[in-house]
Protein backbone atom coordinates (compact mmCIF):
# COMPACT_ATOMS: atom_id res chain seq x y z
CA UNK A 1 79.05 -49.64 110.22
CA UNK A 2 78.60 -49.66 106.66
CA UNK A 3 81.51 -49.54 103.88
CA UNK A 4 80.44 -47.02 102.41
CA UNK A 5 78.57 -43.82 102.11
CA UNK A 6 74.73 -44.20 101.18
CA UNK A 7 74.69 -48.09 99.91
CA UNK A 8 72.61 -49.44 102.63
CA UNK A 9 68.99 -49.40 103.64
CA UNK A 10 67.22 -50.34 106.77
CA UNK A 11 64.24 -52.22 105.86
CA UNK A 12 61.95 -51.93 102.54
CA UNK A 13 58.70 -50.30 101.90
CA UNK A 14 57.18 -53.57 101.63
CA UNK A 15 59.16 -54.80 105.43
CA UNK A 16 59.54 -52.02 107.79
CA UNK A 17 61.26 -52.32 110.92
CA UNK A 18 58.58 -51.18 113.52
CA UNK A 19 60.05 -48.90 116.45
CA UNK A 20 63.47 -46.63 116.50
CA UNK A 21 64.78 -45.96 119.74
CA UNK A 22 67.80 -43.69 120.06
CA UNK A 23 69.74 -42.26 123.27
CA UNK A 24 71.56 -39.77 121.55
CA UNK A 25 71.97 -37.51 118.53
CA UNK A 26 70.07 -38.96 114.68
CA UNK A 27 71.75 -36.71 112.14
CA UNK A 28 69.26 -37.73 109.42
CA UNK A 29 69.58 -36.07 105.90
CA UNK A 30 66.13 -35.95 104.91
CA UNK A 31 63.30 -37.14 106.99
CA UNK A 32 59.62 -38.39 105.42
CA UNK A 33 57.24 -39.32 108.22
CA UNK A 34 53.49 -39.45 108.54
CA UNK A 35 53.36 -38.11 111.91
CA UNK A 36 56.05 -36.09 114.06
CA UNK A 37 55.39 -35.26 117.75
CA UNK A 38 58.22 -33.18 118.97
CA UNK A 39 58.25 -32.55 122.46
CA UNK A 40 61.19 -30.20 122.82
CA UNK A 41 64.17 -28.49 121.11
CA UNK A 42 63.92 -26.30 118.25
CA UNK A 43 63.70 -26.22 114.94
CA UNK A 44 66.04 -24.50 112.63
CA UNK A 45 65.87 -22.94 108.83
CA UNK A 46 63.03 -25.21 108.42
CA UNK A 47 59.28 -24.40 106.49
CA UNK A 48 56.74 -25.65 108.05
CA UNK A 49 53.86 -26.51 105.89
CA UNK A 50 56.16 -25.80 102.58
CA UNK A 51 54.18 -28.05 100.50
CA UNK A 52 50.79 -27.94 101.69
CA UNK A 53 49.59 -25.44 104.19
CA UNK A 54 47.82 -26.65 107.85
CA UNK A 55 47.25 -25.16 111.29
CA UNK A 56 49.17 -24.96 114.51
CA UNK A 57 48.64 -24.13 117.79
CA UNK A 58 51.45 -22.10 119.26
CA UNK A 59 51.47 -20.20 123.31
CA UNK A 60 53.85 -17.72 121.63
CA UNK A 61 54.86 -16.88 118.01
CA UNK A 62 57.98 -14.50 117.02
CA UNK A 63 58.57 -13.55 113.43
CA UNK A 64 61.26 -11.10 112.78
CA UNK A 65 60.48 -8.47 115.44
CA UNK A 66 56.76 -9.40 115.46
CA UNK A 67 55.31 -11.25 118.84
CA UNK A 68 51.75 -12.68 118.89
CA UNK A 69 51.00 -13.41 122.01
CA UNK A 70 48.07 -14.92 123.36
CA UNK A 71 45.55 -12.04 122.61
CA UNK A 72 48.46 -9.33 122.19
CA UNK A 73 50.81 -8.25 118.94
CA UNK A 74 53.68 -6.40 120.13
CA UNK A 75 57.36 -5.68 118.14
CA UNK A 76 60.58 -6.51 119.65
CA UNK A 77 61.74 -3.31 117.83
CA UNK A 78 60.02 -0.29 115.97
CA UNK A 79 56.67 0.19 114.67
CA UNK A 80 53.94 -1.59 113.40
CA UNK A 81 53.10 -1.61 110.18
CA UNK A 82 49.61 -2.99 108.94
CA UNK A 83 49.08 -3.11 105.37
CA UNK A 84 46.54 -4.80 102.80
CA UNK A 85 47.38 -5.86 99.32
CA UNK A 86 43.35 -4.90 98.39
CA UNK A 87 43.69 -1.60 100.22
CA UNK A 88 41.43 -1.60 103.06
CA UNK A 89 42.10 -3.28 106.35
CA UNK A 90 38.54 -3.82 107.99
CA UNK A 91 38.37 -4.65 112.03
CA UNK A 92 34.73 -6.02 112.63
CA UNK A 93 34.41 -5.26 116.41
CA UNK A 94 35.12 -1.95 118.65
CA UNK A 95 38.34 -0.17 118.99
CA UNK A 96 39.88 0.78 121.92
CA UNK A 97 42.79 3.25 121.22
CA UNK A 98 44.70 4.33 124.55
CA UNK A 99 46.88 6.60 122.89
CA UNK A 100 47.60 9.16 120.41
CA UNK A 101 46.00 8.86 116.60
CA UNK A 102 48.44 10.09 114.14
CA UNK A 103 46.46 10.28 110.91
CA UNK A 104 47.62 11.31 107.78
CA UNK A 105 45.27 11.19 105.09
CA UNK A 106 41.04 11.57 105.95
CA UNK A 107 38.51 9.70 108.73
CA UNK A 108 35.04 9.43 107.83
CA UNK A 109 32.59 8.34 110.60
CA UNK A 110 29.25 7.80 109.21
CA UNK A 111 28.85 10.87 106.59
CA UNK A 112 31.20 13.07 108.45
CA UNK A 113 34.28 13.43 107.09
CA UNK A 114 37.64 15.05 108.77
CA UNK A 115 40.53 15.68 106.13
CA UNK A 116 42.99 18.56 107.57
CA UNK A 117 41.88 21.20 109.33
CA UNK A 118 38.07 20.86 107.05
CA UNK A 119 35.12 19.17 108.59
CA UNK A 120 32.36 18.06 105.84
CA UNK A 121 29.23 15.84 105.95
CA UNK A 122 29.40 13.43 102.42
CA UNK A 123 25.63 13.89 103.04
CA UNK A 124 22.93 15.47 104.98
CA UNK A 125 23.88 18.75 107.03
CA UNK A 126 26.61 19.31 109.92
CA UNK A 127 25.22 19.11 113.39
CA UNK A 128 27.14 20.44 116.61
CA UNK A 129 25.52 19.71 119.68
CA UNK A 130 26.40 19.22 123.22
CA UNK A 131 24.42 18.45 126.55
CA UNK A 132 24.89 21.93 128.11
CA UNK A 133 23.49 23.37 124.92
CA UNK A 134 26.77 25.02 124.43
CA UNK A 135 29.10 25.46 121.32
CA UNK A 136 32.17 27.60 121.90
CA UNK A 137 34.67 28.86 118.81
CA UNK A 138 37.70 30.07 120.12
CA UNK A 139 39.00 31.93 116.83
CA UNK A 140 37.15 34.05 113.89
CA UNK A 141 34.37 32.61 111.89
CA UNK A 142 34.71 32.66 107.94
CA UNK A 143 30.74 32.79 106.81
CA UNK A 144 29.96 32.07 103.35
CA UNK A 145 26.07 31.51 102.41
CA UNK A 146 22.81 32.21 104.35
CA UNK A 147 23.28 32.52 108.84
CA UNK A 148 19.67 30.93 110.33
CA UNK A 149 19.54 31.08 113.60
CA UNK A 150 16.31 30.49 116.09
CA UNK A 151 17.78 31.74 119.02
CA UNK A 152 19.63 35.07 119.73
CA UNK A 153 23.13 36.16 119.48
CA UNK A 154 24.77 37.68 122.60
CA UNK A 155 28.32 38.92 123.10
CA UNK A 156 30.36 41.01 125.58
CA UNK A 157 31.87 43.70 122.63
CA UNK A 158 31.98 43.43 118.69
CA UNK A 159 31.38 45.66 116.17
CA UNK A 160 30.42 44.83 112.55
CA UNK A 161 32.91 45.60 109.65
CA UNK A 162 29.73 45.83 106.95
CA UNK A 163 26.33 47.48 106.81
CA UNK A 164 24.10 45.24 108.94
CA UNK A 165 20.06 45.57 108.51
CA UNK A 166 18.41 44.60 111.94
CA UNK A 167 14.63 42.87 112.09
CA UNK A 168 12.13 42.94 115.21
């Protein structure tokens, strides 16, 4: 045992003692190593790559209520939150969303654009289609600008509020 606090050394840098073994607790102030291969336990209030930034290879990781886990991020508690300091958040491969998509603000696709309850192309026209060559509106229709149509129009009862000019 030493007579006092912090006036010994064990070995120089110049003669180092070669292995440590301990059975027990080392309660170590500050520890400078070239290599540490910890096998168990945990690690407490401690920065890992503080200094100089590296890689590691973790089965699970838990930050705050965050889990990654294996190819799944899940919280412990509330929501997730996703946000970029440039703005945009880009995913390079598909999506597959098995739920429901709460958006508030706009969703282009392409050039169509949904922002409300408006629908708009940023170019090019709008083009509803479907396999059974059917389009059905379930409310009134607002018409501003020219009506083309190559087909005919058919209904069960209407009546027209305005003069209305017919062709043949």
């Amino acid at each position: 045992v030493p007579s006092a606090d912090d006036t010994h050394d064990l070995g120089t840098n110049d003669r180092q003692w070669q292995d440590l073994f301990i059975d027990g607790t080392a309660n170590i102030d500050s520890l400078v190593a070239d290599t540490a291969d910890i096998n168990g336990g945990t690690i407490d209030n401690t920065a890992i790559g503080g200094n100089s930034a590296s890689t590691g290879a973790f089965t699970r990781v838990d930050a705050d209520n965050i889990r990654l886990d294996a190819n799944t991020i899940t919280t412990t508690s509330g929501d997730l939150t996703i946000e970029a300091a440039g703005g945009d958040i880009i995913i390079n491969d598909n999506v597959d969303l098995n739920g429901t998509l709460d958006l508030d603000g706009s969703f282009t696709a392409d050039n169509v654009r949904i922002n409300g309850n408006k629908i708009d192309t940023t170019s090019g026209k709008l083009e509803l289609d479907s396999d059974s060559n059917e389009v059905e509106i379930n409310a009134d229709i607002d018409h501003n600008g020219n009506f083309n149509s190559s087909g005919s129009i058919e209904g069960n009862s209407g009546s027209f509020v305005n003069d209305v000019v017919a062709f043949t």
